[in-house]
C-alpha atoms as a PDB file:
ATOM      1  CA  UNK A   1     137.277  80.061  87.504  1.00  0.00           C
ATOM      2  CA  UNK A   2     136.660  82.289  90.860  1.00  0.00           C
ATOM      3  CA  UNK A   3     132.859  82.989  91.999  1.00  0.00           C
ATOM      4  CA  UNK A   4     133.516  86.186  90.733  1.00  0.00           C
ATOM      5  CA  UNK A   5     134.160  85.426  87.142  1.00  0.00           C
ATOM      6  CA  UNK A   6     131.427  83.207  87.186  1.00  0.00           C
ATOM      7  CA  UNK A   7     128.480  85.921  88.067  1.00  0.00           C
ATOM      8  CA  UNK A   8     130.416  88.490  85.695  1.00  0.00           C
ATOM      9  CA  UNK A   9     130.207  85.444  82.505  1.00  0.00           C
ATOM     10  CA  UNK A  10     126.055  85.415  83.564  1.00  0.00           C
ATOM     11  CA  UNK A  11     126.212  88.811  83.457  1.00  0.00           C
ATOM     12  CA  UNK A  12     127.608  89.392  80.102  1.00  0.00           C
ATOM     13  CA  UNK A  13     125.523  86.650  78.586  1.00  0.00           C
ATOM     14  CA  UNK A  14     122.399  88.176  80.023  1.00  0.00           C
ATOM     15  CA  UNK A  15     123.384  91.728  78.292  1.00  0.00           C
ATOM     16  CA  UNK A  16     123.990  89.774  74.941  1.00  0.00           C
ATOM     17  CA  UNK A  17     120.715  88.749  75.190  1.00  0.00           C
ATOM     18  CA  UNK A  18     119.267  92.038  75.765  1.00  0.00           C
ATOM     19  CA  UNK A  19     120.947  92.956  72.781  1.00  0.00           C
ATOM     20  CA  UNK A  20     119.713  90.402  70.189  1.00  0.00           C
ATOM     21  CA  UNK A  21     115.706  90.549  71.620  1.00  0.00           C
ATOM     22  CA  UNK A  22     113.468  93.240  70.497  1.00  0.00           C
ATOM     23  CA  UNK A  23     109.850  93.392  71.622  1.00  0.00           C
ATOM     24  CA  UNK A  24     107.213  94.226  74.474  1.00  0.00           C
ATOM     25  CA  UNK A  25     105.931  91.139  74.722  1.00  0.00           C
ATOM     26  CA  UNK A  26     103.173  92.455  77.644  1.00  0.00           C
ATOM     27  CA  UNK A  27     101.830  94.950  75.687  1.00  0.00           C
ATOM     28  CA  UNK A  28     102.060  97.315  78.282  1.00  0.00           C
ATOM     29  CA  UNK A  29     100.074  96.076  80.916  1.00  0.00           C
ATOM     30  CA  UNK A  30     101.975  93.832  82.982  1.00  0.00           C
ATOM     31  CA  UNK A  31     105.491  94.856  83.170  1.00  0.00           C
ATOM     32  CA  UNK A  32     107.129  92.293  84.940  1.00  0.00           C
ATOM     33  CA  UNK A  33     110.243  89.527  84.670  1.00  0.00           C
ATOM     34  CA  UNK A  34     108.884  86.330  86.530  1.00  0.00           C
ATOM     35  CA  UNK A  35     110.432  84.543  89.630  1.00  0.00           C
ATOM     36  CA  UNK A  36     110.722  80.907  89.716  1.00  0.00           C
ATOM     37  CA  UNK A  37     108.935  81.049  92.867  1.00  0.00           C
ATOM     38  CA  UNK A  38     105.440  80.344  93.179  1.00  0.00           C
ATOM     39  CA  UNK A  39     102.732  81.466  95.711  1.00  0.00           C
ATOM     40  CA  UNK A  40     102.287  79.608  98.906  1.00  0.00           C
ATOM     41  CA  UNK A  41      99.981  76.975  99.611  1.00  0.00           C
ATOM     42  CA  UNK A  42      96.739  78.055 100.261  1.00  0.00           C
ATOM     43  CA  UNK A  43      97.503  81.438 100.467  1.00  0.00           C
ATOM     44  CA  UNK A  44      96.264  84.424  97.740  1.00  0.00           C
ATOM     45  CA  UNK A  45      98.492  87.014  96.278  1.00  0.00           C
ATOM     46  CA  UNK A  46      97.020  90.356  94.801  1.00  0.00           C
ATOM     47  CA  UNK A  47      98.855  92.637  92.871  1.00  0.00           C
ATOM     48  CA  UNK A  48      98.444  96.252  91.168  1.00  0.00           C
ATOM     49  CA  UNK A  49     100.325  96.717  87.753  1.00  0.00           C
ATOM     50  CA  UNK A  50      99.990 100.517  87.110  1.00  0.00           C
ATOM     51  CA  UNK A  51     101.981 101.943  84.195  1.00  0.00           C
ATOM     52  CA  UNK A  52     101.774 105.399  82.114  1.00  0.00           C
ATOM     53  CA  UNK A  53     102.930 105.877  79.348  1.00  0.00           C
ATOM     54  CA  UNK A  54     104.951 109.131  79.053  1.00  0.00           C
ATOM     55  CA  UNK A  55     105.715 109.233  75.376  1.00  0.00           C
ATOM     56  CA  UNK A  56     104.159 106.910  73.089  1.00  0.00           C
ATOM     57  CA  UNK A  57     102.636 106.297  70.089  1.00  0.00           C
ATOM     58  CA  UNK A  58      99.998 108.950  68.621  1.00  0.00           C
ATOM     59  CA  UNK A  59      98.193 107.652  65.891  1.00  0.00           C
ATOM     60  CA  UNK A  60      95.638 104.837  65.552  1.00  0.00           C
ATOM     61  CA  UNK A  61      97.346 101.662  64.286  1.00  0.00           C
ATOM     62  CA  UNK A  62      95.333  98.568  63.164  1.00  0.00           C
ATOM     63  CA  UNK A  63      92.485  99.787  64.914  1.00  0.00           C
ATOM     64  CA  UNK A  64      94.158  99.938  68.307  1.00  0.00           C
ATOM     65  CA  UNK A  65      94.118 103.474  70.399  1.00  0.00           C
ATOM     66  CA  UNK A  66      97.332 105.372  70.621  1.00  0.00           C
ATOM     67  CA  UNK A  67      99.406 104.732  73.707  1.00  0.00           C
ATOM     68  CA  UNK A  68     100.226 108.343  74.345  1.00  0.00           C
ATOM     69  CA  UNK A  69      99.064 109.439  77.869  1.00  0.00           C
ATOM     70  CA  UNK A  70      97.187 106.081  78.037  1.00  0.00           C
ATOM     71  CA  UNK A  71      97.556 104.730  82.017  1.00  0.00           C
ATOM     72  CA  UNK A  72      96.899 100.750  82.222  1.00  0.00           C
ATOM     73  CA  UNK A  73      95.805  99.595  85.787  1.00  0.00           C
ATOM     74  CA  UNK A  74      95.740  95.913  85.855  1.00  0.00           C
ATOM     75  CA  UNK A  75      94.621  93.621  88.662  1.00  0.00           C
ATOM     76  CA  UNK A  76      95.908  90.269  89.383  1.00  0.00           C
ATOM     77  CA  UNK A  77      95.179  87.648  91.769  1.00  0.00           C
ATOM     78  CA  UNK A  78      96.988  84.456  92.170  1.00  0.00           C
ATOM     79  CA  UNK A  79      96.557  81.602  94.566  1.00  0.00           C
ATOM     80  CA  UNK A  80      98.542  79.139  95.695  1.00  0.00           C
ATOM     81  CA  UNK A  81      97.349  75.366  95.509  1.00  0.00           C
ATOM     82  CA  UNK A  82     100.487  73.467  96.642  1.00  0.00           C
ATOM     83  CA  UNK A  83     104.245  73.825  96.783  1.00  0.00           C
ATOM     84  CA  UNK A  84     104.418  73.731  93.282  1.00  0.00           C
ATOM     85  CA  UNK A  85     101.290  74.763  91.313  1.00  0.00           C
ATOM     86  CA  UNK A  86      99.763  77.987  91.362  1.00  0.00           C
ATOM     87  CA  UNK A  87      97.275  79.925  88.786  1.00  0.00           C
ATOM     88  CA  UNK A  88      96.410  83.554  88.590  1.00  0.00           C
ATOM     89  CA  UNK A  89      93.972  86.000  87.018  1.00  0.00           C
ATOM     90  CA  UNK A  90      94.016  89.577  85.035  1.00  0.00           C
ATOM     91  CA  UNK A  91      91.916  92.310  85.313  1.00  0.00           C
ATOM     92  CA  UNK A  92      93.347  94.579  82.119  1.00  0.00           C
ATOM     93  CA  UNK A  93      92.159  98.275  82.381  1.00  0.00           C
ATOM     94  CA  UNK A  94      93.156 101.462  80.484  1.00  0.00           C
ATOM     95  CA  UNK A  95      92.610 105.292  81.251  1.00  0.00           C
ATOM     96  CA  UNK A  96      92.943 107.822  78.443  1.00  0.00           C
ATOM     97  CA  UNK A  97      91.856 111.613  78.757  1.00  0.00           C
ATOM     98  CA  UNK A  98      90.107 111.564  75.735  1.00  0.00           C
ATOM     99  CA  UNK A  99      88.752 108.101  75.701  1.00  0.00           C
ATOM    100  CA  UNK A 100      87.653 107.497  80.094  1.00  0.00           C
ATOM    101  CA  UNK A 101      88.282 104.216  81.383  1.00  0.00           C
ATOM    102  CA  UNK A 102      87.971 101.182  80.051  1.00  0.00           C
ATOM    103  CA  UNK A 103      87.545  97.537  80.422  1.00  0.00           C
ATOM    104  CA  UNK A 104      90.779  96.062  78.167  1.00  0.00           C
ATOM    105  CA  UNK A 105      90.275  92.412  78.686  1.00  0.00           C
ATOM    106  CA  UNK A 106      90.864  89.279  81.198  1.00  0.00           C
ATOM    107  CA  UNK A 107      93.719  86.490  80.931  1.00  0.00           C
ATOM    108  CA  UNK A 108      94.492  83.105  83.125  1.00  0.00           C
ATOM    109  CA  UNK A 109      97.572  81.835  83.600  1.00  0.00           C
ATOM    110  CA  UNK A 110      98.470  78.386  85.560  1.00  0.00           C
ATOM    111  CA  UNK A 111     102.004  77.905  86.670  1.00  0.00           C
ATOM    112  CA  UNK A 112     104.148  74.823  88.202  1.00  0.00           C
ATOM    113  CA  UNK A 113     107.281  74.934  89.257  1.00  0.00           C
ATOM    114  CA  UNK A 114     110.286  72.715  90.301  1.00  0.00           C
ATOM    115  CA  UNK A 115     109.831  72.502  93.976  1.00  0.00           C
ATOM    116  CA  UNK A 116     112.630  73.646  96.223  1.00  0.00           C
ATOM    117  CA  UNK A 117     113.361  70.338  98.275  1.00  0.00           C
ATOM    118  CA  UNK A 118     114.558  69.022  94.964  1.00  0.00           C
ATOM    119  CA  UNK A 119     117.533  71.045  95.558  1.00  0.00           C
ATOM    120  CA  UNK A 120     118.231  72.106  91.746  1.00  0.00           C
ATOM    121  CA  UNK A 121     120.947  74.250  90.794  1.00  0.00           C
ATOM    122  CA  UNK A 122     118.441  77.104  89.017  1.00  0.00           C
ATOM    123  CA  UNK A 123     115.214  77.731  90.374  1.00  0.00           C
ATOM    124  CA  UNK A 124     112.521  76.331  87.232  1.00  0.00           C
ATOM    125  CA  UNK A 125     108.958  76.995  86.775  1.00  0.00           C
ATOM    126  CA  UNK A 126     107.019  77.248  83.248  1.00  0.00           C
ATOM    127  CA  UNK A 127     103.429  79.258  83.105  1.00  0.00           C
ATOM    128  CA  UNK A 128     100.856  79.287  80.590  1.00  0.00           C
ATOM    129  CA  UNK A 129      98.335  82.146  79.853  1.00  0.00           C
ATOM    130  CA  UNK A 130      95.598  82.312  77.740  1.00  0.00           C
ATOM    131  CA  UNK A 131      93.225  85.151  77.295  1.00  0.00           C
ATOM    132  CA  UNK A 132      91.199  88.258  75.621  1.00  0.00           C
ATOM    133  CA  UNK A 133      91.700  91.765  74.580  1.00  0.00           C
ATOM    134  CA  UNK A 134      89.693  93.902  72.986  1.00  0.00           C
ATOM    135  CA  UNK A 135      90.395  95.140  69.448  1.00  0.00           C
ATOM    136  CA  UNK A 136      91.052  98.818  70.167  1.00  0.00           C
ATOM    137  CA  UNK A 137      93.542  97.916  72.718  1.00  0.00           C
ATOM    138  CA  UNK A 138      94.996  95.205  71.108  1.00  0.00           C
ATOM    139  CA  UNK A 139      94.402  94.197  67.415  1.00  0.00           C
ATOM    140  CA  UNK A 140      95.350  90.576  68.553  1.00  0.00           C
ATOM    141  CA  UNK A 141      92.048  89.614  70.205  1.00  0.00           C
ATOM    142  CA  UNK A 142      92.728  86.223  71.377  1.00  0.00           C
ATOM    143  CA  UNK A 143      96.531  85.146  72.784  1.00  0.00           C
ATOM    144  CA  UNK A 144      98.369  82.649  74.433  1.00  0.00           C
ATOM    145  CA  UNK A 145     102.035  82.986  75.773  1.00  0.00           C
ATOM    146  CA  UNK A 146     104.416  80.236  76.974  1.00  0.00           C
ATOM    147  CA  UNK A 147     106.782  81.273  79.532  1.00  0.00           C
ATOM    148  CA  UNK A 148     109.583  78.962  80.795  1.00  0.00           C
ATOM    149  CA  UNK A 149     111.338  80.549  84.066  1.00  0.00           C
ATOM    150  CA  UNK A 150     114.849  80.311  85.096  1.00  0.00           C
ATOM    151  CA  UNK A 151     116.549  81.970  87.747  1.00  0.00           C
ATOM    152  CA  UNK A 152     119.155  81.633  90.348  1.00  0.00           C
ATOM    153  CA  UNK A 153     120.180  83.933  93.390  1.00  0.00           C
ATOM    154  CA  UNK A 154     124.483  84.473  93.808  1.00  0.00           C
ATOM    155  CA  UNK A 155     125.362  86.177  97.315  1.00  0.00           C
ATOM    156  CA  UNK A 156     123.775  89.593  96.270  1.00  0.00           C
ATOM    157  CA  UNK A 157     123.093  89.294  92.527  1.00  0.00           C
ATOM    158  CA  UNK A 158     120.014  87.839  91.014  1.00  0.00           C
ATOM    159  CA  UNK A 159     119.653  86.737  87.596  1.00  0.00           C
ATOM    160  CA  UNK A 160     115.937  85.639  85.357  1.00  0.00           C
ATOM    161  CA  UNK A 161     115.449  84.734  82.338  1.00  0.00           C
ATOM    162  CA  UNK A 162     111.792  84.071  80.769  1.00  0.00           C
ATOM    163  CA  UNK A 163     111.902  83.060  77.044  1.00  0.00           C
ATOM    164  CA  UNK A 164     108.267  83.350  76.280  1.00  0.00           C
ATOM    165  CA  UNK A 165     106.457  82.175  73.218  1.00  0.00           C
ATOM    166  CA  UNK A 166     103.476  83.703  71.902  1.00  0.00           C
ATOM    167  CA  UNK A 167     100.669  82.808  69.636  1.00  0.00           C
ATOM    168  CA  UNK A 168      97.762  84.827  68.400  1.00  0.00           C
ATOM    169  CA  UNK A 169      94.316  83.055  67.436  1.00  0.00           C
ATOM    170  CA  UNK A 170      92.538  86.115  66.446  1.00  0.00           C
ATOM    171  CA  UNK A 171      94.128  89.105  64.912  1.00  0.00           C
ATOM    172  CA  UNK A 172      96.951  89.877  62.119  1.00  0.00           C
ATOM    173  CA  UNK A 173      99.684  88.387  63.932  1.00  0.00           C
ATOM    174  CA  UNK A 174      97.789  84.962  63.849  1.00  0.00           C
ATOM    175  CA  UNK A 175      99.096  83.824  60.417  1.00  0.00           C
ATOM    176  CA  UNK A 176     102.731  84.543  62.009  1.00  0.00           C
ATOM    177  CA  UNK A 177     103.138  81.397  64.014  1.00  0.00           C
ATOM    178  CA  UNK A 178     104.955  81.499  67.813  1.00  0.00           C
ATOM    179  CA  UNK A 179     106.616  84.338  68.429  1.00  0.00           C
ATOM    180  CA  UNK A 180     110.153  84.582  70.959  1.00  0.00           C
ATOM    181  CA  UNK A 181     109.318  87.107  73.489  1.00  0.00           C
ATOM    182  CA  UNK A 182     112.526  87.075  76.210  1.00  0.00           C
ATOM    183  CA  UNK A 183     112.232  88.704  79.467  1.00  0.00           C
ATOM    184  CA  UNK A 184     115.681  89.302  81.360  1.00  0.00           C
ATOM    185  CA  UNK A 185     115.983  90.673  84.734  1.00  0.00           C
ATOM    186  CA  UNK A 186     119.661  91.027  86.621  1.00  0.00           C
ATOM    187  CA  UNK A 187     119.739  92.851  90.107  1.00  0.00           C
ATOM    188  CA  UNK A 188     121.649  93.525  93.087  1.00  0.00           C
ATOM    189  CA  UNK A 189     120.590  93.881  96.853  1.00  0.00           C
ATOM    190  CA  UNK A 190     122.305  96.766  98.015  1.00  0.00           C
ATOM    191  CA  UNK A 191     120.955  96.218 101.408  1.00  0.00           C
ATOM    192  CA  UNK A 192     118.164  94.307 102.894  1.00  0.00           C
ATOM    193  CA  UNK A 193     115.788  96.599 101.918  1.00  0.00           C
ATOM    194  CA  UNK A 194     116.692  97.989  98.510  1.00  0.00           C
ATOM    195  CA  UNK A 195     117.183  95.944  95.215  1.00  0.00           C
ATOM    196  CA  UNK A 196     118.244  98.130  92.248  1.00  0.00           C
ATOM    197  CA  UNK A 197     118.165  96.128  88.682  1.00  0.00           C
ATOM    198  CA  UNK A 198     117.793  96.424  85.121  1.00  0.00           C
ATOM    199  CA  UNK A 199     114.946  94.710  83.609  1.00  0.00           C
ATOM    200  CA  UNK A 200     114.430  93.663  79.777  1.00  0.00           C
ATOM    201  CA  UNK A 201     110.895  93.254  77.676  1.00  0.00           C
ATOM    202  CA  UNK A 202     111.704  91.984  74.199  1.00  0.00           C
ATOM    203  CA  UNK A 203     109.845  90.418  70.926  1.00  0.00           C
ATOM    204  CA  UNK A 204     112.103  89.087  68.253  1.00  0.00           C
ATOM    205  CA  UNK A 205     109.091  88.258  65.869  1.00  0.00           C
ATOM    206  CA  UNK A 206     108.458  84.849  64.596  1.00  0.00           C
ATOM    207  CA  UNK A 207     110.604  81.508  65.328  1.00  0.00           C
ATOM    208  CA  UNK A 208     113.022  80.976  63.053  1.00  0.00           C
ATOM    209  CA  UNK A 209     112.376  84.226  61.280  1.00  0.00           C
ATOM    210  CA  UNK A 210     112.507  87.143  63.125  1.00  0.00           C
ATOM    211  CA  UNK A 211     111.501  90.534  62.142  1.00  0.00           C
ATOM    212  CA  UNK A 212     113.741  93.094  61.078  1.00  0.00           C
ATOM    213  CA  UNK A 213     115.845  95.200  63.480  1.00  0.00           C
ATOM    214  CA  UNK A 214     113.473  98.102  62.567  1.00  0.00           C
ATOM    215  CA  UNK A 215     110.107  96.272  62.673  1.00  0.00           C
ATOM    216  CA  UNK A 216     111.275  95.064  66.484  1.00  0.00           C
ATOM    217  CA  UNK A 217     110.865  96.697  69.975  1.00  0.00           C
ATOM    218  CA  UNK A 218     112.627  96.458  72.374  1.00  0.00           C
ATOM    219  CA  UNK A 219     112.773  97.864  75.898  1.00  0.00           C
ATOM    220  CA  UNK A 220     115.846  98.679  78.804  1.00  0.00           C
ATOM    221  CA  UNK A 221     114.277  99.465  82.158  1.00  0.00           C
ATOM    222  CA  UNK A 222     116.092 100.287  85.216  1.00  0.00           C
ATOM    223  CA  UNK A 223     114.208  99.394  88.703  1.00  0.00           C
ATOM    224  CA  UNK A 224     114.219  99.365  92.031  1.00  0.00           C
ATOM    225  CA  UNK A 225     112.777  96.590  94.331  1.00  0.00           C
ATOM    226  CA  UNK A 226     111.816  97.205  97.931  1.00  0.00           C
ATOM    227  CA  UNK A 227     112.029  94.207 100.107  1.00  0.00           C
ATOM    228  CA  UNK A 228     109.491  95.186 102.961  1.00  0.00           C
ATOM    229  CA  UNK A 229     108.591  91.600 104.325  1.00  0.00           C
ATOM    230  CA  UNK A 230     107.829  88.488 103.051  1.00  0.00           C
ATOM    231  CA  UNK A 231     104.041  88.998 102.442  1.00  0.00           C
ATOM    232  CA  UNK A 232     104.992  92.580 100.334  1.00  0.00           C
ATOM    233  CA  UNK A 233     106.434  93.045  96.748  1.00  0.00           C
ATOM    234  CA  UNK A 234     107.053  96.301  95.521  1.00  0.00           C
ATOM    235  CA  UNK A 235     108.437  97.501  92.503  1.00  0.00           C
ATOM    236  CA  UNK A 236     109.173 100.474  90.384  1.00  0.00           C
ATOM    237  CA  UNK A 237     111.030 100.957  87.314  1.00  0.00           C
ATOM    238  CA  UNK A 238     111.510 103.247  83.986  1.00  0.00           C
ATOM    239  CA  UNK A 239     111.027 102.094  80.628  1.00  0.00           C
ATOM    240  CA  UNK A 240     113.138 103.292  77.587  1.00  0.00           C
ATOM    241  CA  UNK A 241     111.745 102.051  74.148  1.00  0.00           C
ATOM    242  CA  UNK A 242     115.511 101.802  71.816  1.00  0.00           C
ATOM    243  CA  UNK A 243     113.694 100.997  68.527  1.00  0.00           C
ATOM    244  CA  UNK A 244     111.086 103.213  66.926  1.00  0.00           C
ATOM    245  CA  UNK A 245     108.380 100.600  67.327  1.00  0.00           C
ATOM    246  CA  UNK A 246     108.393 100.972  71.138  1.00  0.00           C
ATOM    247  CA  UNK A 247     106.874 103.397  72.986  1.00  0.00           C
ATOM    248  CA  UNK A 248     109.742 105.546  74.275  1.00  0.00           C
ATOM    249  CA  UNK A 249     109.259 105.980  77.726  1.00  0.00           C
ATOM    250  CA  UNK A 250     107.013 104.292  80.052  1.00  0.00           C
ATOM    251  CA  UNK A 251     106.827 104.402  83.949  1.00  0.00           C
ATOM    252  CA  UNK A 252     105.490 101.485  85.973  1.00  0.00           C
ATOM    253  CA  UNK A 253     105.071  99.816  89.668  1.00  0.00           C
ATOM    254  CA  UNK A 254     103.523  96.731  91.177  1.00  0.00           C
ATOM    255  CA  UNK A 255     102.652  96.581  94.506  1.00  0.00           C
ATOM    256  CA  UNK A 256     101.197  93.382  95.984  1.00  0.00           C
ATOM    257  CA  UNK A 257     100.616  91.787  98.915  1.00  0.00           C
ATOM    258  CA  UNK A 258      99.957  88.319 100.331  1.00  0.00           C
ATOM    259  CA  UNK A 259      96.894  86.867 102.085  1.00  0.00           C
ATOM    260  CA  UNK A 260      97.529  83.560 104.145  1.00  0.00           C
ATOM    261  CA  UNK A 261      95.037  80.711 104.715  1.00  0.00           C
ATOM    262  CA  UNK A 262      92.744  81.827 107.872  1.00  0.00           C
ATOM    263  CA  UNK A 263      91.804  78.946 109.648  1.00  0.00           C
ATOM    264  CA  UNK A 264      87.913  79.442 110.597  1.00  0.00           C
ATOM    265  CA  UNK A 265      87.720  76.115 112.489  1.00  0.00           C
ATOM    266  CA  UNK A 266      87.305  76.475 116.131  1.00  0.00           C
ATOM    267  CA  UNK A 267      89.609  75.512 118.476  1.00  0.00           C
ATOM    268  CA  UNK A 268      89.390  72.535 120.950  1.00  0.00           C
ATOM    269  CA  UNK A 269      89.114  73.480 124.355  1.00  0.00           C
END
């Protein structure tokens, strides 16, 4: 089979996975597929997640705050301990007209990844985060997620695929076991600047016994990457909720940039 043929069979397999996965696993804060890559040594990475919510839900459900009009403004920091460990750290925030702003919660999340001078066909990392929310912005209190990463860059095409897992502690959700959360991103660099993609956020309920098609969410989001220089990432992208239990439309961006080691040691004359 030609090169060609080959990206086009990822390709389909990715959509068919967009498909069959329904849910927003991030809840609306951090909109994001993940990389394989992780940070440099020694060297910091901070990020801003903003994302408004355009048209979403307008009544109170299980205690939490409707997400109509609600703009979430999250902070994270990640630093880089070796070539293939990293761990970083939320800041969750939320800004409502009728409610101000608000503290939402914090979350940690250590990563390791296959290094690259093992020369593996996919790029592989798998990240763990654990953290807090409070109960008006989310009704699970408590979470943990386990995201597996796999990705792989063809000429101009990338491909990503994070099947996530997620357990609640503290909340009505915790009686409901792990939950499949995949994340699928597919892009294309149409120069050396510009990356357009589309981006996936799903939740298919429970392993082994997923929701129902109409108790799933699901969301398609088409986005744009702008490769500035190494130490930038910028993003932006629109959200389209295709179930009724997703918030319908959602804008969002990241913009980060990385801090290298300074070396405060003086030099030897």
């Amino acid at each position: 089979m030609s090169k060609s043929r080959n990206i086009l069979a990822v390709i389909a397999i990715v959509f068919l996975l967009m498909i069959t996965g329904e849910a927003f696993a991030q809840a609306n804060y951090e909109i994001q597929v993940y990389p394989s890559d992780t940070v440099e040594p020694h060297s910091t990475m901070v990020e801003l997640h903003s994302n408004f919510t355009v048209d979403g839900r307008r009544t109170v459900e299980n205690g939490e705050l409707p997400t109509h009009h609600q703009l979430h403004e999250t902070l994270e920091i990640t630093h880089g301990f070796n070539k293939w460990f990293e761990t970083g750290f939320y800041v969750f925030t939320s800004a409502q007209s009728s409610n101000g702003w608000q503290w939402v919660g914090d979350h940690i999340r250590p990563r390791v990844r296959v290094p690259e001078d093992w020369h593996w066909p996919v790029g592989l990392s798998l990240s763990t985060e654990f953290g807090y929310a409070r109960p008006n912005f989310s009704a699970d209190t408590w979470t943990w997620e386990i995201r597996p990463v796999v990705d792989k860059k063809i000429g101009p095409w990338y491909l990503a695929f994070n099947p996530s897992v997620e357990k609640s502690f503290r909340g009505p959700s915790e009686s409901r076991g792990y939950e499949f959360s995949p994340n699928v991103k597919v892009s294309y660099d149409v120069s050396k600047v510009v990356t357009v993609g589309m981006e996936y956020y799903g939740s298919m309920g429970p392993v082994g016994n997923f929701d129902p098609l109409r108790e799933q969410e699901q969301q398609i989001l088409p986005a744009i990457d702008l490769n500035l220089s190494p130490k930038w990432e910028v993003n932006f992208g629109v959200g389209i909720g295709t179930t009724n239990s997703t918030d319908r439309l959602i804008v969002k961006s990241i913009v980060g940039y990385r801090f290298d080691r300074i070396n405060f040691r003086r030099q030897r004359k």
